[in-house]
N, C-alpha and C. Protein backbone atom coordinates (compact mmCIF):
# COMPACT_ATOMS: atom_id res chain seq x y z
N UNK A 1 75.77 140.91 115.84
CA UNK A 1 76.35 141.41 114.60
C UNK A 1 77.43 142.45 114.89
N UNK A 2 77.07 143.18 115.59
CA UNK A 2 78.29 144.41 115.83
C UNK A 2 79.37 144.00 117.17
N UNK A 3 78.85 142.74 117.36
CA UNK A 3 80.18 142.35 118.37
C UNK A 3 81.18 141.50 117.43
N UNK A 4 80.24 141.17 116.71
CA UNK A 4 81.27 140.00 115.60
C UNK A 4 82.57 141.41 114.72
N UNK A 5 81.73 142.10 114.60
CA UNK A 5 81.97 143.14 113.54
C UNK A 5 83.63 144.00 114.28
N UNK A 6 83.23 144.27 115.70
CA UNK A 6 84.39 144.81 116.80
C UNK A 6 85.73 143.74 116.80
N UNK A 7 85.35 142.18 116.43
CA UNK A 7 85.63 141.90 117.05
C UNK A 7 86.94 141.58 115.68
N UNK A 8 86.14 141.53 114.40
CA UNK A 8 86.73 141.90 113.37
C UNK A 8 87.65 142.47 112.97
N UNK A 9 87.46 144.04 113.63
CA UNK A 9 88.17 145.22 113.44
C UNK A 9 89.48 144.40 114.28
N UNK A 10 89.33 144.19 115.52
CA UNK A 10 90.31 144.14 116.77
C UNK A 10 91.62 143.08 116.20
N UNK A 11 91.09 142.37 115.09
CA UNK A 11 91.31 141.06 115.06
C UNK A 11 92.32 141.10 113.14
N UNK A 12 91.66 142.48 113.01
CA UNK A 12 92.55 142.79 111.51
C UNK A 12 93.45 142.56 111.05
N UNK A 13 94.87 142.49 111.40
CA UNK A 13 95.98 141.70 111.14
C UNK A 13 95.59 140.28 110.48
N UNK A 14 94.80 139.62 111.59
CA UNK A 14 94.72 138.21 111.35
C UNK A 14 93.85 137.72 110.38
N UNK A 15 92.67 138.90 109.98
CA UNK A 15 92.04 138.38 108.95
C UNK A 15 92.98 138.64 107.67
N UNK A 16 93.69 139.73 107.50
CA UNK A 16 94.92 139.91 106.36
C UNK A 16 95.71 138.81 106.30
N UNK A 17 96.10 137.83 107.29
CA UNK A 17 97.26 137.20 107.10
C UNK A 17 96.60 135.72 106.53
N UNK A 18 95.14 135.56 107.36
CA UNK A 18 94.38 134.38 106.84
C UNK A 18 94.21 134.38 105.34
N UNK A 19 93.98 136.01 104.55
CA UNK A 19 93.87 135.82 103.24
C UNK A 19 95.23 135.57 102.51
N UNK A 20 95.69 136.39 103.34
CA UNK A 20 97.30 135.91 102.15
C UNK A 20 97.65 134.34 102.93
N UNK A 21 97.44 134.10 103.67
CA UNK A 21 97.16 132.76 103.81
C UNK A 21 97.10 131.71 102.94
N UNK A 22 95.54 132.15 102.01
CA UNK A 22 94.95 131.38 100.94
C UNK A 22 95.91 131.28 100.10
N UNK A 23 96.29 133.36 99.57
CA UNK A 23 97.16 133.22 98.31
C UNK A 23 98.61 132.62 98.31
N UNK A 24 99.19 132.84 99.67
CA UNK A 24 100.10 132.01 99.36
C UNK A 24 100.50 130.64 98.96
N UNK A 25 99.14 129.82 99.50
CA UNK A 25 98.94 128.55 99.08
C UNK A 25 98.55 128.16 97.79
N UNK A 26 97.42 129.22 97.19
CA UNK A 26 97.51 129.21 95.50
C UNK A 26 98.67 129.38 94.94
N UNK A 27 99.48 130.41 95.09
CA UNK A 27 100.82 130.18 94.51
C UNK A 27 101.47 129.16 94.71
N UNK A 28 101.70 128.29 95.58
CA UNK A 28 102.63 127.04 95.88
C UNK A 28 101.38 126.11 95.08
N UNK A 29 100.37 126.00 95.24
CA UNK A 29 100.22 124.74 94.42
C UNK A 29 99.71 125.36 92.85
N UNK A 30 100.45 126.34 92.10
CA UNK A 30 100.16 127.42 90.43
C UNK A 30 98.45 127.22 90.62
N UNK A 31 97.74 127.85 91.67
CA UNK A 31 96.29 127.74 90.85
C UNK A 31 96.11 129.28 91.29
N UNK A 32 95.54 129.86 89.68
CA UNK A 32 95.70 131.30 89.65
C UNK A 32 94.70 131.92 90.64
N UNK A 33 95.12 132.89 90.78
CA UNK A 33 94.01 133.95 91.51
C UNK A 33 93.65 134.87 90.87
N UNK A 34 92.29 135.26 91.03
CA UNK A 34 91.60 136.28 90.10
C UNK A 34 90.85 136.98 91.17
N UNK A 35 90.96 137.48 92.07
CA UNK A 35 90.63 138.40 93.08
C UNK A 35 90.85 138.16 94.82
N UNK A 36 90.93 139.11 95.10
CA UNK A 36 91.51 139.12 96.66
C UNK A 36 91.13 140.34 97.54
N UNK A 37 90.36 139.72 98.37
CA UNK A 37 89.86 141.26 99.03
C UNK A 37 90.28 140.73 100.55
N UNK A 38 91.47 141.37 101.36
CA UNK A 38 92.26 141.40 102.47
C UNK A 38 91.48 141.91 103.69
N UNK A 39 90.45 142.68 103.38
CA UNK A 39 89.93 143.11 104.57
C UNK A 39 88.44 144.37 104.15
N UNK A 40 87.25 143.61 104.86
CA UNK A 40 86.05 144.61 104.57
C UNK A 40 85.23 144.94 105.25
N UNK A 41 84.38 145.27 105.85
CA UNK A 41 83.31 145.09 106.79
C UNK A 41 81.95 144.73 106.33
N UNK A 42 81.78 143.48 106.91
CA UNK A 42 80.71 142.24 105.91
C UNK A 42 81.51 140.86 106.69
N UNK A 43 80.50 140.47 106.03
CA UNK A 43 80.55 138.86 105.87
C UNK A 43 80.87 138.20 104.51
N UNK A 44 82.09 137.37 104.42
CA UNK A 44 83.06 137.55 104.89
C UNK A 44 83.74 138.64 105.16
N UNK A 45 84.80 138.54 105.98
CA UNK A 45 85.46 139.74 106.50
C UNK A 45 86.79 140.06 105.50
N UNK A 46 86.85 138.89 104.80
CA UNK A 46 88.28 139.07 103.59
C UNK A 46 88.04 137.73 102.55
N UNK A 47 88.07 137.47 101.36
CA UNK A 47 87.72 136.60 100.77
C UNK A 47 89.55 136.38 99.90
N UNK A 48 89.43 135.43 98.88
CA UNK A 48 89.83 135.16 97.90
C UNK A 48 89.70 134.16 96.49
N UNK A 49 89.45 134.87 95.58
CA UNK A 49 88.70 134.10 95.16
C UNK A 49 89.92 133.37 93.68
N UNK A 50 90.12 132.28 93.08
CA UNK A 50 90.52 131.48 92.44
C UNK A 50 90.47 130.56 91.55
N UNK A 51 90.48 130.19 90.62
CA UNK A 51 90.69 129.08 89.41
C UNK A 51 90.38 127.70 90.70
N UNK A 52 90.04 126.57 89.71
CA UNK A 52 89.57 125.55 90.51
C UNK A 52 91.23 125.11 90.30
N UNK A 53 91.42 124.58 91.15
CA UNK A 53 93.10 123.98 91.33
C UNK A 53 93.10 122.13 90.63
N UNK A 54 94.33 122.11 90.47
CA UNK A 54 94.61 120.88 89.37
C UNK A 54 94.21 119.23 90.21
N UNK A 55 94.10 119.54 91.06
CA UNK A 55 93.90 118.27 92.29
C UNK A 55 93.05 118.45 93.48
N UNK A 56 92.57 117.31 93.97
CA UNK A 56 91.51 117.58 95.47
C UNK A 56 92.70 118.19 96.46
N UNK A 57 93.76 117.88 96.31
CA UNK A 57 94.46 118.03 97.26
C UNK A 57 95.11 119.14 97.19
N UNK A 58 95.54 119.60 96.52
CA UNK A 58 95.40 120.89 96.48
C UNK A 58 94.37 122.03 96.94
N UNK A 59 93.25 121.47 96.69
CA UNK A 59 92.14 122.27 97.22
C UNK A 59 92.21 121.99 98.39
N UNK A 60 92.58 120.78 99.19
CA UNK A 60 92.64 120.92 100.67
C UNK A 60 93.43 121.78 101.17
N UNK A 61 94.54 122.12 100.81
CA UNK A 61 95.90 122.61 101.11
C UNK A 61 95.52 124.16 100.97
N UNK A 62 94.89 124.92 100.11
CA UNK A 62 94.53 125.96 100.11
C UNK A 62 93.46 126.13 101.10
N UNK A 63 92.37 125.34 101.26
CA UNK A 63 91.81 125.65 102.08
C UNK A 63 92.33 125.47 103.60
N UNK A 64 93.45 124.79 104.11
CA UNK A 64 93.80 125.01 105.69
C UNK A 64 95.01 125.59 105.52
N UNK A 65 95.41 126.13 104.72
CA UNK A 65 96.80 127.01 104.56
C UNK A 65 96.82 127.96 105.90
N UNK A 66 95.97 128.31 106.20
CA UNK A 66 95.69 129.36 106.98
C UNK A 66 95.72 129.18 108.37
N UNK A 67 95.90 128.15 108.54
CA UNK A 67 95.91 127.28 109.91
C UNK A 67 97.17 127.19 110.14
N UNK A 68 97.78 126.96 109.14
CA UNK A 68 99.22 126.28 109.31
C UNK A 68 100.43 127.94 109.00
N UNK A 69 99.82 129.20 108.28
CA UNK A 69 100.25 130.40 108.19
C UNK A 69 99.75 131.01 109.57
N UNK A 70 98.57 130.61 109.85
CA UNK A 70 98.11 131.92 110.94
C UNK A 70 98.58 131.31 112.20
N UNK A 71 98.63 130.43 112.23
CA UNK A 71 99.35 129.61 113.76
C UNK A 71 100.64 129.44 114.14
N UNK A 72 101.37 129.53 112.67
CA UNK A 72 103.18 130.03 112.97
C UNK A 72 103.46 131.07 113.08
N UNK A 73 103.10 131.96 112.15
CA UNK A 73 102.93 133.23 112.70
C UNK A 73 102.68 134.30 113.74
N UNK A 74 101.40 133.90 114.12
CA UNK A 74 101.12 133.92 115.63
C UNK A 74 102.02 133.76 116.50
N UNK A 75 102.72 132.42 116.56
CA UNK A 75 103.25 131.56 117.49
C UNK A 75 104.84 132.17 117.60
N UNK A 76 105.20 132.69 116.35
CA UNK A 76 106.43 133.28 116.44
C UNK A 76 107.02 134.85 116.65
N UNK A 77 105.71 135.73 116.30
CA UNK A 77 105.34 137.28 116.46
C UNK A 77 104.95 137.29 118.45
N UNK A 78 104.49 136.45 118.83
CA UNK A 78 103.93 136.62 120.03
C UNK A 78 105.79 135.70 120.97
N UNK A 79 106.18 134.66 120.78
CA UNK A 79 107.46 134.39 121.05
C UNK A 79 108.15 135.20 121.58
N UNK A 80 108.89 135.77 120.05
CA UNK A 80 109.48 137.09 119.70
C UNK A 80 109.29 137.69 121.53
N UNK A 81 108.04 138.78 121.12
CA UNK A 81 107.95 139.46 122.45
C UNK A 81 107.95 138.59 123.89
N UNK A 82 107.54 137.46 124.47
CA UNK A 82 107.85 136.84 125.22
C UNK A 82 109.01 136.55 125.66
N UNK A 83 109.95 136.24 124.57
CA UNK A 83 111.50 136.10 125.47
C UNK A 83 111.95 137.25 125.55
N UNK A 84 112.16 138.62 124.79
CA UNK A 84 112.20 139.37 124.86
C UNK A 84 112.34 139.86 126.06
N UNK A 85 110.84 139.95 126.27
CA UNK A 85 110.07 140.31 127.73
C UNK A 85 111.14 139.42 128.92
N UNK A 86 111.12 138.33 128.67
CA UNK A 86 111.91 137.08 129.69
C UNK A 86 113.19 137.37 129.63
N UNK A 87 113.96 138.06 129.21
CA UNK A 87 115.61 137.84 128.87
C UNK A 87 115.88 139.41 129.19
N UNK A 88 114.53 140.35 129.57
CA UNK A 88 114.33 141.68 130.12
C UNK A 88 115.08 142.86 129.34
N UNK A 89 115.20 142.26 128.09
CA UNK A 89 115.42 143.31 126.69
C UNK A 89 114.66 143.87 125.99
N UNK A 90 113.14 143.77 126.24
CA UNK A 90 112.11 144.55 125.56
C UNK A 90 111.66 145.67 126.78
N UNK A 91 112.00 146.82 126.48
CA UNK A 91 111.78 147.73 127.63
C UNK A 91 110.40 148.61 127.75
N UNK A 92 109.97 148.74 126.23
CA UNK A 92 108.36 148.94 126.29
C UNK A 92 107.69 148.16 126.32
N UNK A 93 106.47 149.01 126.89
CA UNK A 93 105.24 148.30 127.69
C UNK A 93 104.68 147.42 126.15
N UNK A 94 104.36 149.12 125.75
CA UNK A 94 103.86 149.53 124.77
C UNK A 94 104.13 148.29 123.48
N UNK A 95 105.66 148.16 122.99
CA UNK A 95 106.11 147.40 121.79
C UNK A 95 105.32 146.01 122.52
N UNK A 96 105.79 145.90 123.67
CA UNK A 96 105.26 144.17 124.28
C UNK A 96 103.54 144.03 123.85
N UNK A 97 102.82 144.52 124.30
CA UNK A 97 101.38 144.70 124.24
C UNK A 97 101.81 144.48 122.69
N UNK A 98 101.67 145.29 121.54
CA UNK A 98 101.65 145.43 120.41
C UNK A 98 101.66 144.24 119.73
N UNK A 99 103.42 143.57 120.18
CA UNK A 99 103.57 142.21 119.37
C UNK A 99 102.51 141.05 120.22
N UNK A 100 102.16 141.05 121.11
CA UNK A 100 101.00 140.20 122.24
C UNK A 100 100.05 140.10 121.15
N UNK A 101 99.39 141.10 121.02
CA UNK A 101 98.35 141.30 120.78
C UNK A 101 98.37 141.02 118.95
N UNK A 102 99.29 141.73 118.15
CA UNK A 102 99.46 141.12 117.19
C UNK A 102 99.48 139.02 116.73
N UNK A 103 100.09 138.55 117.66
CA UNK A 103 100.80 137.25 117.64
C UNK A 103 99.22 136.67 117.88
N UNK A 104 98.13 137.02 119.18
CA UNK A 104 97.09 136.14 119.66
C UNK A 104 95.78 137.23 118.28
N UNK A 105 95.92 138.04 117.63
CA UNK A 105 95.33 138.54 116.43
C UNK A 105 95.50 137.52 115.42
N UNK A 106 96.66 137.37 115.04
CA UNK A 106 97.06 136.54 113.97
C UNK A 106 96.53 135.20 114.14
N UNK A 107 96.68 134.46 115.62
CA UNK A 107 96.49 132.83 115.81
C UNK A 107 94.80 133.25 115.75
N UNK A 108 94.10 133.74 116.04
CA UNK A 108 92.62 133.86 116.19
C UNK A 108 91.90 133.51 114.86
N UNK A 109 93.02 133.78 113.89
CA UNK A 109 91.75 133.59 112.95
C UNK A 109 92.89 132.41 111.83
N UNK A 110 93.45 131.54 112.79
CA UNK A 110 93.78 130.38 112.54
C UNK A 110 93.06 129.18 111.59
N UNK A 111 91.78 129.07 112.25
CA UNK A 111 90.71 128.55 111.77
C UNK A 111 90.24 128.91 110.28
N UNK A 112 90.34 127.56 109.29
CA UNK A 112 89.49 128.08 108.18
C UNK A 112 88.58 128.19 108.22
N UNK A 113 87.56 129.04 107.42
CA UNK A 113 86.25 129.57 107.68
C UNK A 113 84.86 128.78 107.25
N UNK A 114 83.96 128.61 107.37
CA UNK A 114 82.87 127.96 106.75
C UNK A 114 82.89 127.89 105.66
N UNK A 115 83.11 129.03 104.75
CA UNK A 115 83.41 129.25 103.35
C UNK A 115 84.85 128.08 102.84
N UNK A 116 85.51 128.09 103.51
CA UNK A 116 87.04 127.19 103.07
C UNK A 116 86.21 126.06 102.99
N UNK A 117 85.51 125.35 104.20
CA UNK A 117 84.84 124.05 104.27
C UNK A 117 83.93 123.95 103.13
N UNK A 118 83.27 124.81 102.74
CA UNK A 118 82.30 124.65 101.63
C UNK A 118 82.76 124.37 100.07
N UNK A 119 84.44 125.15 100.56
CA UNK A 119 85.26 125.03 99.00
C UNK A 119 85.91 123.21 98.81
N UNK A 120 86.27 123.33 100.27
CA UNK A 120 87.11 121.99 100.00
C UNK A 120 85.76 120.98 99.71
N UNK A 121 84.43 120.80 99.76
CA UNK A 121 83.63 119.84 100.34
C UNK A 121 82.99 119.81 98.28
N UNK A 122 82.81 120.76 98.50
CA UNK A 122 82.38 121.18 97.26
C UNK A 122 83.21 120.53 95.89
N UNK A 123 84.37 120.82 95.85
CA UNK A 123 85.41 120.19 95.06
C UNK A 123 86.00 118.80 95.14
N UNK A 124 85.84 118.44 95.78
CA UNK A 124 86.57 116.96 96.57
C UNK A 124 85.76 116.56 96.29
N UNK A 125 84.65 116.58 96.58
CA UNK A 125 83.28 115.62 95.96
C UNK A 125 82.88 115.02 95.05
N UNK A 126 83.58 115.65 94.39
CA UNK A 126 83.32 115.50 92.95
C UNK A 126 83.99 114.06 92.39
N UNK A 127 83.36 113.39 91.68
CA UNK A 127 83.65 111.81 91.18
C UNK A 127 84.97 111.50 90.65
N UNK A 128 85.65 112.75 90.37
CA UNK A 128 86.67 112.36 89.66
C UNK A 128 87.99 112.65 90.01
N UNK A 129 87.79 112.39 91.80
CA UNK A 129 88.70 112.82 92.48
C UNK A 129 88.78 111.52 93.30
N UNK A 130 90.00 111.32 93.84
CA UNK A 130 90.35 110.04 94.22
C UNK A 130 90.19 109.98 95.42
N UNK A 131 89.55 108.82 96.04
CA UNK A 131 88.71 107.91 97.25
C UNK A 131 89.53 109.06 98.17
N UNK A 132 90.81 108.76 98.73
CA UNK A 132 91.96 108.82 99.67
C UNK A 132 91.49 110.49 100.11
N UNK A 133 91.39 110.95 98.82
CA UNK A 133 91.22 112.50 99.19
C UNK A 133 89.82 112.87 99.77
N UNK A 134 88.84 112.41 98.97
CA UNK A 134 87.91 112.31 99.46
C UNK A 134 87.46 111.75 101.55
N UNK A 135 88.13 110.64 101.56
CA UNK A 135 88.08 110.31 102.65
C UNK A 135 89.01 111.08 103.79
N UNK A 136 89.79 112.20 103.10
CA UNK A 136 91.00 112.96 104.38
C UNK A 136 90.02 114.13 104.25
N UNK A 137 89.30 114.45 103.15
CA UNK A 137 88.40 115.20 103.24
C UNK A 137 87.64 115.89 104.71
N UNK A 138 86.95 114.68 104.86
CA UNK A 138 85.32 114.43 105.75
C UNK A 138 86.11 114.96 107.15
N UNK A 139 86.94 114.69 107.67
CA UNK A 139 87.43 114.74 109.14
C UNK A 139 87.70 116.54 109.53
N UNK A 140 88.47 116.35 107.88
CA UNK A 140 89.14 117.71 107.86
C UNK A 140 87.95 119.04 107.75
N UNK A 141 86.82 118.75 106.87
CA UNK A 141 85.74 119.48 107.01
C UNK A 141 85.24 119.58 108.23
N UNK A 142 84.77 118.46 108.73
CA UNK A 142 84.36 118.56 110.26
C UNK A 142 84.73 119.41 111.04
N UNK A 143 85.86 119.13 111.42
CA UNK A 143 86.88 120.08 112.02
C UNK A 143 86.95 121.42 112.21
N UNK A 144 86.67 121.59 110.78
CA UNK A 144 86.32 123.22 110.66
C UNK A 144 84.71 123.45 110.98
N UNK A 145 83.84 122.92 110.47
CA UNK A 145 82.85 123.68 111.14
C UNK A 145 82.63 123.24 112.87
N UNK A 146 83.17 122.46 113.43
CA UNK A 146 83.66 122.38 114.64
C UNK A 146 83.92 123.74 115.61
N UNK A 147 85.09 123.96 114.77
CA UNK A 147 85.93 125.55 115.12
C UNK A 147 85.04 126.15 114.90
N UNK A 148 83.94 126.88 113.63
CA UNK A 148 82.94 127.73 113.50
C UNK A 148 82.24 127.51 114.75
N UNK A 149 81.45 126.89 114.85
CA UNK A 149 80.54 126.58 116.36
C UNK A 149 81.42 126.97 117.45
N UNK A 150 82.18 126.43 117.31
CA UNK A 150 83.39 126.99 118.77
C UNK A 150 83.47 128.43 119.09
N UNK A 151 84.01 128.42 117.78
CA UNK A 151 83.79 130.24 117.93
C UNK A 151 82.98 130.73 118.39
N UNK A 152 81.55 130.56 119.00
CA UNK A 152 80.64 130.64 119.09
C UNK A 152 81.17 131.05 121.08
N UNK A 153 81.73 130.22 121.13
CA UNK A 153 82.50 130.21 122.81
C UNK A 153 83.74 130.81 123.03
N UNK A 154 84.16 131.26 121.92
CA UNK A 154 85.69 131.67 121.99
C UNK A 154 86.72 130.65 122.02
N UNK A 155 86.35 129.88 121.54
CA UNK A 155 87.33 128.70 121.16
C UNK A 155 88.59 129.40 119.91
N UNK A 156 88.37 130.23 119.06
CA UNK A 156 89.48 130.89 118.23
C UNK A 156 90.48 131.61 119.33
N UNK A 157 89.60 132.55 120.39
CA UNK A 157 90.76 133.22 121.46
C UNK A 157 91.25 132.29 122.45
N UNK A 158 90.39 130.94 122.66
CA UNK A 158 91.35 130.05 123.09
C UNK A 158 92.21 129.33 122.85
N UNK A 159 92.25 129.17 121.84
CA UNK A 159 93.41 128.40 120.41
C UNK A 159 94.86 129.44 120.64
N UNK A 160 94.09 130.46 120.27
CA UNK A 160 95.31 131.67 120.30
C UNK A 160 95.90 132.29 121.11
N UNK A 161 95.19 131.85 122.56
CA UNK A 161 96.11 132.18 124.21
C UNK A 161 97.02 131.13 123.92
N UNK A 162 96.66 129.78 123.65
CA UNK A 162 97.60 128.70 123.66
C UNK A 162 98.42 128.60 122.45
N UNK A 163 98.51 128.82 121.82
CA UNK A 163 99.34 128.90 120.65
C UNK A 163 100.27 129.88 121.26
N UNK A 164 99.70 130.91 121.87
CA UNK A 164 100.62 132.28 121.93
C UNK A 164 101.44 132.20 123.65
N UNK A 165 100.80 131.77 124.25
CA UNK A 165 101.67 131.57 125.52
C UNK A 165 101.17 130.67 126.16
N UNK A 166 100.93 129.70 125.70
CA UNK A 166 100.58 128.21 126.43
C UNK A 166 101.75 126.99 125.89
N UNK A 167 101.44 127.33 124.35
CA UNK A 167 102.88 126.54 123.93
C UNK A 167 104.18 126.95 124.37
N UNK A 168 104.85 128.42 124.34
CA UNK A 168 105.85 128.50 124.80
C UNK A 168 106.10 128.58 126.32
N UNK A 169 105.19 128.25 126.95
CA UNK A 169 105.62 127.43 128.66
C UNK A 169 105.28 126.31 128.47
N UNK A 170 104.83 125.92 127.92
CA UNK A 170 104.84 124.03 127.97
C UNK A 170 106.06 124.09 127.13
N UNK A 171 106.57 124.97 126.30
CA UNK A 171 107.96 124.61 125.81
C UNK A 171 109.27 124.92 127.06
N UNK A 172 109.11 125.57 128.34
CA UNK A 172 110.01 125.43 129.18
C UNK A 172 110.46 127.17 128.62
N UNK A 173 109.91 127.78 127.98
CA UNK A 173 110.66 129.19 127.70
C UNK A 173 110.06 130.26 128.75
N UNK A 174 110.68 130.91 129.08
CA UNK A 174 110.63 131.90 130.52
C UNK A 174 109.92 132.83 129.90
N UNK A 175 109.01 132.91 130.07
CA UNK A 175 108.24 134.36 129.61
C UNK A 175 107.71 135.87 130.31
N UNK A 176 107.70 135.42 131.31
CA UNK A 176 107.20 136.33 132.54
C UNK A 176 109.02 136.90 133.22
């Protein structure tokens, strides 16, 4: 509990960006929001909570928004300092560490949460939502509680070394 909890704190950025994550995705597909809590100490660590949205698919889209926000983000905050670092124009230690650590913060909590899986599984289910969605559903749930269990191994800080400096040397960019 109090390693999850450290690991929380360490990891703060990324649980903020996972929630605005959500909201930004409620706004792109108009399904209102009626509360938002960015960061707490508990379980969950940041929620948001919302109007049921006009389509299954939509509800998918809110629920992995956060994957697709926390992994560009990441990927481009951690960049940033990498070429930086590589092109030998970032002269603090200090700023380098910062955006590092920010960029593999942010990709860490990439992963939607058990709670997202329970929203999308929960709603999609429902009879009066069409086969197609239903069936992109099942994989996509999986998936996530996949990542939950993973987490379990550090599969989120391994997502987020590679997102953060695994992709940009398999992209050929000089980082060191």
């Amino acid at each position: 509990m109090l390693r999850g909890q450290l690991i929380t704190v360490l990891t703060l950025p990324g649980v903020v960006v996972h929630e605005l994550a959500h909201v930004l995705f409620c706004l792109l597909t108009a399904t209102r929001v009626t509360r938002v809590r960015l960061f707490r100490f508990g379980n969950p660590a940041g929620y948001v909570i919302h109007d049921r949205p006009s389509s299954a698919w939509k509800t998918i889209l809110i629920g992995i928004g956060p994957f697709f926000v926390n992994t560009g983000l990441g990927f481009v905050i951690a960049l940033s300092a990498l070429v930086l670092r590589g092109n030998g124009r970032m002269e603090s230690t200090a700023l380098f560490a910062v955006l590092i650590w920010l960029g593999v913060s942010i990709a860490m909590h990439s992963f939607p949460s058990k709670g997202d899986a329970k929203g999308i599984w929960g709603t999609v289910f429902d009879r009066s939502h069409p086969l197609l969605a239903r069936i992109a559903a099942v994989p996509i749930v999986g998936l996530i509680y996949l990542g939950a269990l993973g987490s379990v191994v550090w599969l989120d800080l391994v997502y987020a070394v590679a997102v953060t400096i695994g992709l940009p040397v398999a992209l050929g960019i000089r980082v060191w």
